[in-house]
N, C-alpha and C. Protein backbone atom coordinates (compact mmCIF):
# COMPACT_ATOMS: atom_id res chain seq x y z
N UNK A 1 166.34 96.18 105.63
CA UNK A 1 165.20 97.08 105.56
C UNK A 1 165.56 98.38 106.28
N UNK A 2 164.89 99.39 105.49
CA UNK A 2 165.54 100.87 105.98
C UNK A 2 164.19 101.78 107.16
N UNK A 3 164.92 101.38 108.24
CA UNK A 3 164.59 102.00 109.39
C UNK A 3 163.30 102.52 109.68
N UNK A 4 163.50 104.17 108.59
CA UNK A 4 162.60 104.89 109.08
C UNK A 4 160.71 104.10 107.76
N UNK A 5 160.93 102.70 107.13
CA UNK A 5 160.19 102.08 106.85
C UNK A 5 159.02 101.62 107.59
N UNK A 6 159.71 101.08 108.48
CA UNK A 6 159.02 100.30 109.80
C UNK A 6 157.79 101.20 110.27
N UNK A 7 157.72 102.09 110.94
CA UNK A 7 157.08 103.38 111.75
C UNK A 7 155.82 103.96 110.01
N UNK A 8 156.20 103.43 108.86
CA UNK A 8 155.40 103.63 107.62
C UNK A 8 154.59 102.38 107.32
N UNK A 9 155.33 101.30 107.53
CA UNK A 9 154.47 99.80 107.38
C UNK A 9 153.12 100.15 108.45
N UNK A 10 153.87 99.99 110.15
CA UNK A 10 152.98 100.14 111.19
C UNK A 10 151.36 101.03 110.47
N UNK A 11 152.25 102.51 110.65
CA UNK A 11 150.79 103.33 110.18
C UNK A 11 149.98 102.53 109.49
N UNK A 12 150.87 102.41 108.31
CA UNK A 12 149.27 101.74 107.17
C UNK A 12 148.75 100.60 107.54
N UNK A 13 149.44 99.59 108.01
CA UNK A 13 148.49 98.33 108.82
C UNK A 13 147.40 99.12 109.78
N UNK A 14 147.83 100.20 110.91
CA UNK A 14 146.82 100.49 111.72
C UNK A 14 145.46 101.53 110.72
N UNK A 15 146.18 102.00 110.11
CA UNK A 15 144.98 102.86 108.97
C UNK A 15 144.06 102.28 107.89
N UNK A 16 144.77 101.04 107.38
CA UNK A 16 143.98 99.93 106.73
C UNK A 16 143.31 98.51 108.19
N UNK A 17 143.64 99.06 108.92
CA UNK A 17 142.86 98.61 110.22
C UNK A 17 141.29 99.48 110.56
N UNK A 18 142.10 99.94 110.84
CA UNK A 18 140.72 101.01 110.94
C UNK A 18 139.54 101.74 109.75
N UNK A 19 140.43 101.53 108.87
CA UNK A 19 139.25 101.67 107.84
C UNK A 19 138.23 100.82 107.44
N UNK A 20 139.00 99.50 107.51
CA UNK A 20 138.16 98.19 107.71
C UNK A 20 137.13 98.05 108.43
N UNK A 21 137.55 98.41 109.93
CA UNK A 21 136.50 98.45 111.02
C UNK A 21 135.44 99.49 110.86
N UNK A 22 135.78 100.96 110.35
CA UNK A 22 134.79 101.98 109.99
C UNK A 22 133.90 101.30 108.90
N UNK A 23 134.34 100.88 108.09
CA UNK A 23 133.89 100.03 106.68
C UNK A 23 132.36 99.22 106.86
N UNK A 24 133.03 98.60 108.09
CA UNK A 24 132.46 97.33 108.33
C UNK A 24 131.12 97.93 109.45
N UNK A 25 131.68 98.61 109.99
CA UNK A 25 131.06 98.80 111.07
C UNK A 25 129.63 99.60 110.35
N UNK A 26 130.03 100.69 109.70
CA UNK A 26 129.17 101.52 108.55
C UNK A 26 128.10 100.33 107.71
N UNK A 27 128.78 99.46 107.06
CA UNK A 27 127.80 98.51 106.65
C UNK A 27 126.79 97.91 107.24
N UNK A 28 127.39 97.18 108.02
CA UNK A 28 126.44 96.21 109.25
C UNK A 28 125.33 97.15 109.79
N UNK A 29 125.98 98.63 110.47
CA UNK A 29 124.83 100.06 110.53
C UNK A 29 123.62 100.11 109.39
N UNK A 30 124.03 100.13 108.51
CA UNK A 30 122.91 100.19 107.41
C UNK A 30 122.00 98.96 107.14
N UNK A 31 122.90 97.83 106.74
CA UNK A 31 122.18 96.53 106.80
C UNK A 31 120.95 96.75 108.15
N UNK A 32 121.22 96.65 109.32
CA UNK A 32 120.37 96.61 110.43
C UNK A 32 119.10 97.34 110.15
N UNK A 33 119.57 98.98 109.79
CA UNK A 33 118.95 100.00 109.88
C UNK A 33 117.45 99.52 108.92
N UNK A 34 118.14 99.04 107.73
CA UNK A 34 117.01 98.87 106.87
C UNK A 34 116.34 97.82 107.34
N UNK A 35 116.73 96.91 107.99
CA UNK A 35 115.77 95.81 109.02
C UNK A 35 114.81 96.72 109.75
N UNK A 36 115.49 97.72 110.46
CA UNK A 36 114.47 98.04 111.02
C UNK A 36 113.45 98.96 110.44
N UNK A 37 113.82 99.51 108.89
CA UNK A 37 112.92 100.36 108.03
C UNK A 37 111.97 99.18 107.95
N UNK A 38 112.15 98.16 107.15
CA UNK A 38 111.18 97.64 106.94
C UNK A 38 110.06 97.14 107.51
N UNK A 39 110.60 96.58 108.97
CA UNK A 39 109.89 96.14 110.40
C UNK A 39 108.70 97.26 110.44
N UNK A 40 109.42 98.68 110.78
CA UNK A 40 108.60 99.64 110.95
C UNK A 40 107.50 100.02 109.74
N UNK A 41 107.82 99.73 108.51
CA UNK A 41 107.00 99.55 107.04
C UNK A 41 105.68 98.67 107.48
N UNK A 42 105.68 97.42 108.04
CA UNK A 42 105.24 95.97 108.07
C UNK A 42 104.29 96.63 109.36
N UNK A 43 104.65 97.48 110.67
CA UNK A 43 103.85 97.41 111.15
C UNK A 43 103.04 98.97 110.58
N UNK A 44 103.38 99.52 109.93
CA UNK A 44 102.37 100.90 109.29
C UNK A 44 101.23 100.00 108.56
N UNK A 45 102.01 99.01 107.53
CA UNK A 45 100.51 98.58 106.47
C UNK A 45 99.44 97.81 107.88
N UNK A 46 100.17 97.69 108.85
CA UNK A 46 98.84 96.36 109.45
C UNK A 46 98.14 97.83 110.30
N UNK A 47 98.18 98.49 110.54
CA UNK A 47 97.47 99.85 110.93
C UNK A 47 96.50 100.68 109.85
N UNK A 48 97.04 100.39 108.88
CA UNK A 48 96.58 101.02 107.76
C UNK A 48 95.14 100.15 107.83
N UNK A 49 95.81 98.72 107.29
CA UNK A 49 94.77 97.70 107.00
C UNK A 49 93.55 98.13 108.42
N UNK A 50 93.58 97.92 109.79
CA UNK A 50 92.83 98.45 111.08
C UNK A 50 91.93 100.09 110.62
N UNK A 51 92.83 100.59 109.98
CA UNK A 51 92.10 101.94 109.77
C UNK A 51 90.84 102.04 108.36
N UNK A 52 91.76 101.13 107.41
CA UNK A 52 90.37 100.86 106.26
C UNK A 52 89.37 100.19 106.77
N UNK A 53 89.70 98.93 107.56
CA UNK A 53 88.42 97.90 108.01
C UNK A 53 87.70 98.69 108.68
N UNK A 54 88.53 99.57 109.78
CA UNK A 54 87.10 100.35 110.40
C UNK A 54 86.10 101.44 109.65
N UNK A 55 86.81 101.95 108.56
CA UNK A 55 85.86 102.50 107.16
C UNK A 55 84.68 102.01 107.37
N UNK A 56 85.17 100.76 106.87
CA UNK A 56 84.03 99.75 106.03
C UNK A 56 82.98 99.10 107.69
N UNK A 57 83.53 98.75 108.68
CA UNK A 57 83.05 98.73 110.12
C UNK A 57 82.16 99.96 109.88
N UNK A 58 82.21 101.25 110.32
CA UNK A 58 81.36 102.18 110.77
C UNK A 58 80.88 102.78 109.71
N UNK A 59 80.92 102.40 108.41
CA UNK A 59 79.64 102.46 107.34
C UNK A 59 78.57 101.31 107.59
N UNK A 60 78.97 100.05 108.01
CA UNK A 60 78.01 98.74 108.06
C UNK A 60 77.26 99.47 109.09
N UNK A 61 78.27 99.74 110.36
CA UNK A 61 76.98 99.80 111.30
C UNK A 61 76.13 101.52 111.28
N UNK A 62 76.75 102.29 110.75
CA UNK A 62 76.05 103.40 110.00
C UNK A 62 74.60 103.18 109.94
N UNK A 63 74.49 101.71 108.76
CA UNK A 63 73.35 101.65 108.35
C UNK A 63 72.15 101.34 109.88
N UNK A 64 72.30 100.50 111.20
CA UNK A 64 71.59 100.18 111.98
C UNK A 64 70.89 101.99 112.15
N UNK A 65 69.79 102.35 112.15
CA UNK A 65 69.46 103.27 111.98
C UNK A 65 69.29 104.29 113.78
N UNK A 66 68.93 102.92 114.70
CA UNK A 66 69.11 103.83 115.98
C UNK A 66 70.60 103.74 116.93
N UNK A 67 71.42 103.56 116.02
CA UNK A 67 72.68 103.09 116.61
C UNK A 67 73.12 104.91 116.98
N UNK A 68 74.09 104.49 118.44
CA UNK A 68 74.54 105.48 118.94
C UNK A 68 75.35 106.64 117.94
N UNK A 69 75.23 107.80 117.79
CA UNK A 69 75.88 108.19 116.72
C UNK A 69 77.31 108.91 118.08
N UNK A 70 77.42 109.13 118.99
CA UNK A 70 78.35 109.74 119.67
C UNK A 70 79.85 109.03 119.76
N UNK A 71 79.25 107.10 119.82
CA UNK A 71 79.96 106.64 119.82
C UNK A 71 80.78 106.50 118.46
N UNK A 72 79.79 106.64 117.53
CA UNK A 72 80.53 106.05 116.01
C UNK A 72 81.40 107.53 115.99
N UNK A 73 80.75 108.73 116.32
CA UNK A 73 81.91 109.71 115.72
C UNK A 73 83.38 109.69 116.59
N UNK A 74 83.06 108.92 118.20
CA UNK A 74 84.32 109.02 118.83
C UNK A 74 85.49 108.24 117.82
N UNK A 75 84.96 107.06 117.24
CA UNK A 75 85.86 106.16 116.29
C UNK A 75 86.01 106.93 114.92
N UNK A 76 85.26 107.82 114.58
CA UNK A 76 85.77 108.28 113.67
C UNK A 76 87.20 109.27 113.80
N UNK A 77 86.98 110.24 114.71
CA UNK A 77 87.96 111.42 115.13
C UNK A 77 89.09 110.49 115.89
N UNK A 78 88.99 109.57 116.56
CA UNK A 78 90.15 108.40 116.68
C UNK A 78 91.05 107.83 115.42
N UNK A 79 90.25 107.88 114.42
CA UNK A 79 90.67 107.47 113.55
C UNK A 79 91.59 108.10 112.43
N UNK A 80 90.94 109.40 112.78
CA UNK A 80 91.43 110.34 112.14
C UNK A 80 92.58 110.77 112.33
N UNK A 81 92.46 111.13 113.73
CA UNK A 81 94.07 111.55 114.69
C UNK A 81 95.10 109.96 114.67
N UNK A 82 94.82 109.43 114.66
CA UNK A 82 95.61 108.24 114.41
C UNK A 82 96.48 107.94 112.81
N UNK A 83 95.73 108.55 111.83
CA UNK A 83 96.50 108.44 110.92
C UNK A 83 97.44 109.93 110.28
N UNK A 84 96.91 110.79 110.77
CA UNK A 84 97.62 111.92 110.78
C UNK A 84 98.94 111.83 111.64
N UNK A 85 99.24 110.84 112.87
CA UNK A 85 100.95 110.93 112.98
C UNK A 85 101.24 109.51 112.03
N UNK A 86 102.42 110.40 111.69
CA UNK A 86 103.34 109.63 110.68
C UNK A 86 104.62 110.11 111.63
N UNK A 87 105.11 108.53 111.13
CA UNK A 87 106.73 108.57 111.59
C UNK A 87 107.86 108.05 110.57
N UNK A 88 109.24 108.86 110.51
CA UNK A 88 110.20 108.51 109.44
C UNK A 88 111.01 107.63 110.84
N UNK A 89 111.21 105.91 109.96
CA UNK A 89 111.85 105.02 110.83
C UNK A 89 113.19 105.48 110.75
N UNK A 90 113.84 106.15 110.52
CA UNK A 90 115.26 106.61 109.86
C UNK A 90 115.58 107.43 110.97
N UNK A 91 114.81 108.30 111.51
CA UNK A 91 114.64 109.59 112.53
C UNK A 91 113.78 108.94 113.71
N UNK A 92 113.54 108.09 113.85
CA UNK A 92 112.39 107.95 115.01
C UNK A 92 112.86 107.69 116.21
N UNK A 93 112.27 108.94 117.11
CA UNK A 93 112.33 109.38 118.86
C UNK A 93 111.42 108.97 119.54
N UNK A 94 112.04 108.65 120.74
CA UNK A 94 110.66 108.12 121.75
C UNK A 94 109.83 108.84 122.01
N UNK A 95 109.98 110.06 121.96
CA UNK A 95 108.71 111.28 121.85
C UNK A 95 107.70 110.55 120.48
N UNK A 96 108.11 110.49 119.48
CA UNK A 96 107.41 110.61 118.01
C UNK A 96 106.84 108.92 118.34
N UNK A 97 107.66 108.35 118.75
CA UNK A 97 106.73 106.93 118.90
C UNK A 97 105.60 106.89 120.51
N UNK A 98 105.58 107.85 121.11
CA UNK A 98 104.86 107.69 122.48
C UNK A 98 103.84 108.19 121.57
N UNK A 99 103.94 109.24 120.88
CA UNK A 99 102.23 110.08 120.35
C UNK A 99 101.71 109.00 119.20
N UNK A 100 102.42 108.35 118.60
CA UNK A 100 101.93 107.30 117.80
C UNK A 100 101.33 106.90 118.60
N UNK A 101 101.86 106.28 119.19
CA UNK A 101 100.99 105.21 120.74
C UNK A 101 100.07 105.12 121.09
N UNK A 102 99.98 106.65 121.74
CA UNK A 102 98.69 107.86 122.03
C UNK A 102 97.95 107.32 120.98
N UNK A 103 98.03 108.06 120.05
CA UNK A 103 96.74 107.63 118.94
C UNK A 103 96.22 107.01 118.45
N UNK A 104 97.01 105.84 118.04
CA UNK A 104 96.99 104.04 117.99
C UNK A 104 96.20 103.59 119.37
N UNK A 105 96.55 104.15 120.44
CA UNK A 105 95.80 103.61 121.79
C UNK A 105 94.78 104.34 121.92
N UNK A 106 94.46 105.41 121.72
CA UNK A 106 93.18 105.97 121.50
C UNK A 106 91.75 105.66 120.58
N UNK A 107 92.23 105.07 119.26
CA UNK A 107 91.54 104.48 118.36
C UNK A 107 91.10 103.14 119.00
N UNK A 108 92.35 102.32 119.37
CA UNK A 108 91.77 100.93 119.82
C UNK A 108 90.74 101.12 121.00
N UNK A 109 90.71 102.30 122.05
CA UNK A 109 89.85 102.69 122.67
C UNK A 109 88.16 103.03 122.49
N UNK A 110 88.25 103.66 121.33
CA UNK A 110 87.44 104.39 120.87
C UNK A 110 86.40 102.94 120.23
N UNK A 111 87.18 102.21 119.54
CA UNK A 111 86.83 101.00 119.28
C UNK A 111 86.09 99.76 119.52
N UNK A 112 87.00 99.51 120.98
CA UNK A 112 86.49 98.74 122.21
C UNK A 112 84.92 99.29 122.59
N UNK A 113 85.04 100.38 122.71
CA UNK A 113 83.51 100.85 123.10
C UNK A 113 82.85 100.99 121.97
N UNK A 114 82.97 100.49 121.28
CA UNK A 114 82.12 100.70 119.49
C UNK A 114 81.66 98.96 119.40
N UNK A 115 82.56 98.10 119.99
CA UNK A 115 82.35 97.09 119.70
C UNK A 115 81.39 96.50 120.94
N UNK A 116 81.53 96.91 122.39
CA UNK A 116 80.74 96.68 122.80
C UNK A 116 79.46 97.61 123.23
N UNK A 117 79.24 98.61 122.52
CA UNK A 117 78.05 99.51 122.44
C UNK A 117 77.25 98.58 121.31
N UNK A 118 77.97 97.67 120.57
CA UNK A 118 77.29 96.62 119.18
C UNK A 118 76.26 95.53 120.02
N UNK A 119 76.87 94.90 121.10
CA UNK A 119 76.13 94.22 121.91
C UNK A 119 74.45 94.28 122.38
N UNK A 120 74.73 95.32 122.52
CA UNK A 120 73.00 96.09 122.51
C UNK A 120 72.10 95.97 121.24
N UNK A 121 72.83 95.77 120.17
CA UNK A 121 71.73 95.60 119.09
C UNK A 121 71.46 94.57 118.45
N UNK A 122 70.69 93.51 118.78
CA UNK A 122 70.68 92.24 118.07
C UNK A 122 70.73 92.16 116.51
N UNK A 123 70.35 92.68 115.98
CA UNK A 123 70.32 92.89 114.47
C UNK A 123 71.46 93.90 114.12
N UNK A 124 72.06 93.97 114.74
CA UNK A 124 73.57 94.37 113.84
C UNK A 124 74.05 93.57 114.01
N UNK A 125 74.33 92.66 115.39
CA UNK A 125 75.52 91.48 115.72
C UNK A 125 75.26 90.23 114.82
N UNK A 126 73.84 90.44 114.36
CA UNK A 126 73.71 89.01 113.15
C UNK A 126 73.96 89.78 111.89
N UNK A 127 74.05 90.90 111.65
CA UNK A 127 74.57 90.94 110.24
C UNK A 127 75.91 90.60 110.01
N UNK A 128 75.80 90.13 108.22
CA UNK A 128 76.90 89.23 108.03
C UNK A 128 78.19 89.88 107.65
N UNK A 129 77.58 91.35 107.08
CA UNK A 129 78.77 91.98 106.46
C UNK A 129 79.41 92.73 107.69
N UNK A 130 78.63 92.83 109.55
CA UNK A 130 79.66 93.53 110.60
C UNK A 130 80.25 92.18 110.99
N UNK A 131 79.40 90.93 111.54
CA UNK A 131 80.98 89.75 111.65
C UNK A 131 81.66 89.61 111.01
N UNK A 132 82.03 89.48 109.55
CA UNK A 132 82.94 89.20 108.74
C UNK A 132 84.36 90.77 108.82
N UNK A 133 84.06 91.98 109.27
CA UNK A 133 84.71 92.99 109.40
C UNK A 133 84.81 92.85 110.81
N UNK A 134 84.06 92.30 111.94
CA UNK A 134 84.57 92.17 113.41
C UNK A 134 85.95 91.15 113.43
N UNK A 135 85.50 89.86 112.84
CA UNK A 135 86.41 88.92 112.30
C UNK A 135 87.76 89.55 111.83
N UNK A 136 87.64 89.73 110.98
CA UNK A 136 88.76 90.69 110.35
C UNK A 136 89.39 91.97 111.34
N UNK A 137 88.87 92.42 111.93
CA UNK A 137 89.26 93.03 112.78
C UNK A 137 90.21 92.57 113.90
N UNK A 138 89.53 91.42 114.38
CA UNK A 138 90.34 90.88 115.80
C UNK A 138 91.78 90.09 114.83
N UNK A 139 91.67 89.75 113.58
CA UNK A 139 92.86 89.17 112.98
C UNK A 139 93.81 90.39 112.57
N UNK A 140 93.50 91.42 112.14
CA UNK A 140 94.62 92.81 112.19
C UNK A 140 95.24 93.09 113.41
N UNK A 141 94.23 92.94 114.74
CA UNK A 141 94.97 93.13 115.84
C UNK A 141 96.02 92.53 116.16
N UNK A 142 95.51 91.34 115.89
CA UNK A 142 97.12 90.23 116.36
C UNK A 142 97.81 90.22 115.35
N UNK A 143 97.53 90.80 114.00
CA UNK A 143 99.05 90.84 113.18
C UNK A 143 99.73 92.04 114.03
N UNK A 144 99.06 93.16 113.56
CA UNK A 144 99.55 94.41 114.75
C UNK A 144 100.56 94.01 115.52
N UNK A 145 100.25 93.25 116.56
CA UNK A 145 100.84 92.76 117.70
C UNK A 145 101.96 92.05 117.46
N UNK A 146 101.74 91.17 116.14
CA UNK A 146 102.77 90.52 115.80
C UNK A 146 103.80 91.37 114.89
N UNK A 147 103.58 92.77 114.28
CA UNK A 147 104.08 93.18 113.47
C UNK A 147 105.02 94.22 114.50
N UNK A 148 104.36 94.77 115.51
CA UNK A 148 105.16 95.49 116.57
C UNK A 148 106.39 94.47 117.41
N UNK A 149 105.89 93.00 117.60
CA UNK A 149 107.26 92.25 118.29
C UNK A 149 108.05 92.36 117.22
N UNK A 150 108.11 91.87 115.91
CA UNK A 150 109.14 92.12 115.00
C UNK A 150 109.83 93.29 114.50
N UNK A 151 108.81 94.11 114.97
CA UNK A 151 109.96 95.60 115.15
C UNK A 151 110.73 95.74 116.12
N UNK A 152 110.09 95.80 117.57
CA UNK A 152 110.97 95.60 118.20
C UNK A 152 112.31 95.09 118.30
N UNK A 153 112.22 93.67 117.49
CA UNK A 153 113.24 92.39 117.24
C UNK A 153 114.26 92.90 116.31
N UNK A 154 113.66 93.50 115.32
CA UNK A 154 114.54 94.49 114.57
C UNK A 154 115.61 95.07 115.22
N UNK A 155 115.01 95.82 116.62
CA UNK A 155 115.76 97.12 116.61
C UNK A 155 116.82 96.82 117.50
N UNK A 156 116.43 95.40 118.52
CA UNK A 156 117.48 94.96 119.11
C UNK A 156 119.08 94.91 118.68
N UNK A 157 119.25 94.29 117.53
CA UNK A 157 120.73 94.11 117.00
C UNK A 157 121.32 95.54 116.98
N UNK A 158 120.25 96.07 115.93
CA UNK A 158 120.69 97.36 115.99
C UNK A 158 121.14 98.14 116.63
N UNK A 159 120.26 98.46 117.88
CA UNK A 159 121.04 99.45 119.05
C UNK A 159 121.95 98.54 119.90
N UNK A 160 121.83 97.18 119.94
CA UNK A 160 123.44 96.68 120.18
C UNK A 160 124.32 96.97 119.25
N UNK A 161 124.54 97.06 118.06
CA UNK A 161 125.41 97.26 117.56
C UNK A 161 126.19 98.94 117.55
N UNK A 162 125.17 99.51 117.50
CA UNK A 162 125.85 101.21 118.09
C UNK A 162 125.86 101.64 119.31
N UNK A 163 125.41 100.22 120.11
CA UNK A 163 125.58 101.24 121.60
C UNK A 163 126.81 100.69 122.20
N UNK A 164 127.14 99.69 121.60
CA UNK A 164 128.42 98.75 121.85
C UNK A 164 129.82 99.58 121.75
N UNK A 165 130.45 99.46 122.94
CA UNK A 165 132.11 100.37 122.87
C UNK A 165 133.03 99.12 121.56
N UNK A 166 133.83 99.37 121.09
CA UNK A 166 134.04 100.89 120.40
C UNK A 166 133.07 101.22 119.38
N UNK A 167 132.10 100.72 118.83
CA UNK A 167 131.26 100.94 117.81
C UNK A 167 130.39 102.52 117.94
N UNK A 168 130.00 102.54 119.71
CA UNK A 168 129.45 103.77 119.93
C UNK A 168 130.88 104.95 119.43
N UNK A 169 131.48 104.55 119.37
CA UNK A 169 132.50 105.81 118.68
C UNK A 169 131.99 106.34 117.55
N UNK A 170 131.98 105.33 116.85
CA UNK A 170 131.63 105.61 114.90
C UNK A 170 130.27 105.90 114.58
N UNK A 171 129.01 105.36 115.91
CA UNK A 171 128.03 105.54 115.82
C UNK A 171 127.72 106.89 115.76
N UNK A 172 128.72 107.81 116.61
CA UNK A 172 128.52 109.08 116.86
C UNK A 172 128.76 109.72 115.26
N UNK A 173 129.77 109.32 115.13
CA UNK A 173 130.81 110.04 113.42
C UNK A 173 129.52 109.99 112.57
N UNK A 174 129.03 108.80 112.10
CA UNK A 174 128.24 108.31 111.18
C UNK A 174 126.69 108.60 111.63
N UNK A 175 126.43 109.06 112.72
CA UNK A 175 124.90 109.55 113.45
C UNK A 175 124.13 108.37 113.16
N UNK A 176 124.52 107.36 113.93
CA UNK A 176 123.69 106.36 114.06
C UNK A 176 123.69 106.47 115.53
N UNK A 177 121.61 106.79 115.75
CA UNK A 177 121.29 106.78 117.28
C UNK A 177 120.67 105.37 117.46
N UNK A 178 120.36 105.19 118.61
CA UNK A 178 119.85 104.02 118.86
C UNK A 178 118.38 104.46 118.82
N UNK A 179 117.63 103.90 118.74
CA UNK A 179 115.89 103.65 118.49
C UNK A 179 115.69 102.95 119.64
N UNK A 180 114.16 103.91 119.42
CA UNK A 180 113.22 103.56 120.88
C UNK A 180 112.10 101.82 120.46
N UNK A 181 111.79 101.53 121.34
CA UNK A 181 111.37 100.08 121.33
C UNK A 181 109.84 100.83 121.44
N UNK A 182 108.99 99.72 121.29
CA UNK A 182 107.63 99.73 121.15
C UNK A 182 107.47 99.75 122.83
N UNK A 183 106.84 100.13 123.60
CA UNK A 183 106.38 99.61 124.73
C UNK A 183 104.66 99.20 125.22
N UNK A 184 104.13 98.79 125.81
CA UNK A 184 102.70 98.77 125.88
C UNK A 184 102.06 99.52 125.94
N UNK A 185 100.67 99.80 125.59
CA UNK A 185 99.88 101.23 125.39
C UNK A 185 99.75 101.71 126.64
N UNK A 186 99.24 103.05 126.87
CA UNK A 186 99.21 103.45 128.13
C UNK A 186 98.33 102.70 128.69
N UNK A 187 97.83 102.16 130.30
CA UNK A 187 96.76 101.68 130.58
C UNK A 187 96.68 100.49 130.43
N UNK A 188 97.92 100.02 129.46
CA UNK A 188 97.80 98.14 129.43
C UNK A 188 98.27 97.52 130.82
N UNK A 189 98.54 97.75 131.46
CA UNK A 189 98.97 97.42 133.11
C UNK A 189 97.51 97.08 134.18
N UNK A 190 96.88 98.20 134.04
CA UNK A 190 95.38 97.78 134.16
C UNK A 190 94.61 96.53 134.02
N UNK A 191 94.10 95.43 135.09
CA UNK A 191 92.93 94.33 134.57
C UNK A 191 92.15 94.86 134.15
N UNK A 192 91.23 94.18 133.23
CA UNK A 192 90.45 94.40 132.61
C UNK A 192 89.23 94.34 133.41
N UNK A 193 88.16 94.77 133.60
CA UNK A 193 86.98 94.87 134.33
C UNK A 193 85.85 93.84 133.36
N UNK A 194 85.69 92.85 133.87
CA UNK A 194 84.76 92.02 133.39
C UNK A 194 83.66 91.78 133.55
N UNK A 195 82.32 92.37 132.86
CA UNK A 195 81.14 92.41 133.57
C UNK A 195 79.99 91.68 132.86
N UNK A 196 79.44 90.55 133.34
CA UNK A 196 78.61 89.92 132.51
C UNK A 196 76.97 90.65 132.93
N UNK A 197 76.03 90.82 131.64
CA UNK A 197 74.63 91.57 132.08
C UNK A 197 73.59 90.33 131.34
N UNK A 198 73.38 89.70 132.20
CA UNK A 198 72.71 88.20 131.84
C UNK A 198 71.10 89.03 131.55
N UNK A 199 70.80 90.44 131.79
CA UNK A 199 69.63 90.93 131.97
C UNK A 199 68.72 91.57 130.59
């Protein structure tokens, strides 16, 4: 075998080495990525679904005729600002997911006091068409909840896989950043203040 061969084999083993690994590495990037498109898909519709029910919520109780109107418009303009941020899972910064947050945590706010400003009115809390949408309500929340751990869960592999040496190399080439995680709403750290009015 002629000499200056050897130093030509080497290269292409290390260049069909490395292309492999870019190859591979590029794939597995995308595979993940779209895990986490979809995750992030899964938890938009269960928000969506929270944002129609409350439609149909603050038309029912609409109808109670001396019901607070300050409170129903706080849930409305909650509601509003809540669906006006949109986020591309492809691009998404912990800035763009904190104001989601914000607004998502603002609505469920706005809410909470909608649901117990309801308490006060005996004849709304027995109508059938606001339990069956309260009902429905507290079951969106915990998909919610459940639809945000599986994003999260998503995004784990993922930003192990590009934050990982040598992968963070190619991550850079190929602009794969790592993604921000869901964290708890502002104020979830807070007990809850529990006040019973037996009166």
């Amino acid at each position: 075998m002629k000499k200056w061969l050897i130093p030509v084999i080497i290269l292409a083993v290390l260049g069909f080495g490395i292309y492999n690994w870019a190859v591979g590495f590029n794939n597995t990037a995308v595979t993940l990525n779209e895990n986490v498109g979809e995750a992030w898909g899964n938890v938009q519709t269960s928000y969506q679904r929270r944002n129609d029910l409350i439609g149909n919520l603050v038309n029912t109780v609409k109808g109670a005729a001396d019901f607070e109107r300050s409170t129903l418009e706080a849930v409305i303009k909650a509601r509003s600002e809540a669906t006006k941020t949109t986020i591309d899972p492809s691009n998404i910064t912990p800035e763009q997911l904190a104001q989601f947050n914000q607004a998502q945590g603002g609505l469920s706010s706005a809410l909470s006091r909608l649901l117990v400003t309801v308490e006060r009115y005996p004849d709304l809390k027995a109508n059938q068409n606001f339990l069956k949408l309260q009902d429905e309500l507290t079951s969106t929340e915990n998909t919610i909840q459940t639809a945000r751990t599986r994003y999260n869960e998503a995004i784990k592999p993922f930003n192990t896989h590009v934050k990982t040496f040598p992968n963070s190399i190619l991550a850079g080439i190929f602009n794969f950043e790592a993604k921000p995680y869901f964290d708890a709403e502002a104020g979830a750290e807070k007990p809850v203040d529990v006040e019973f009015d037996f009166n």
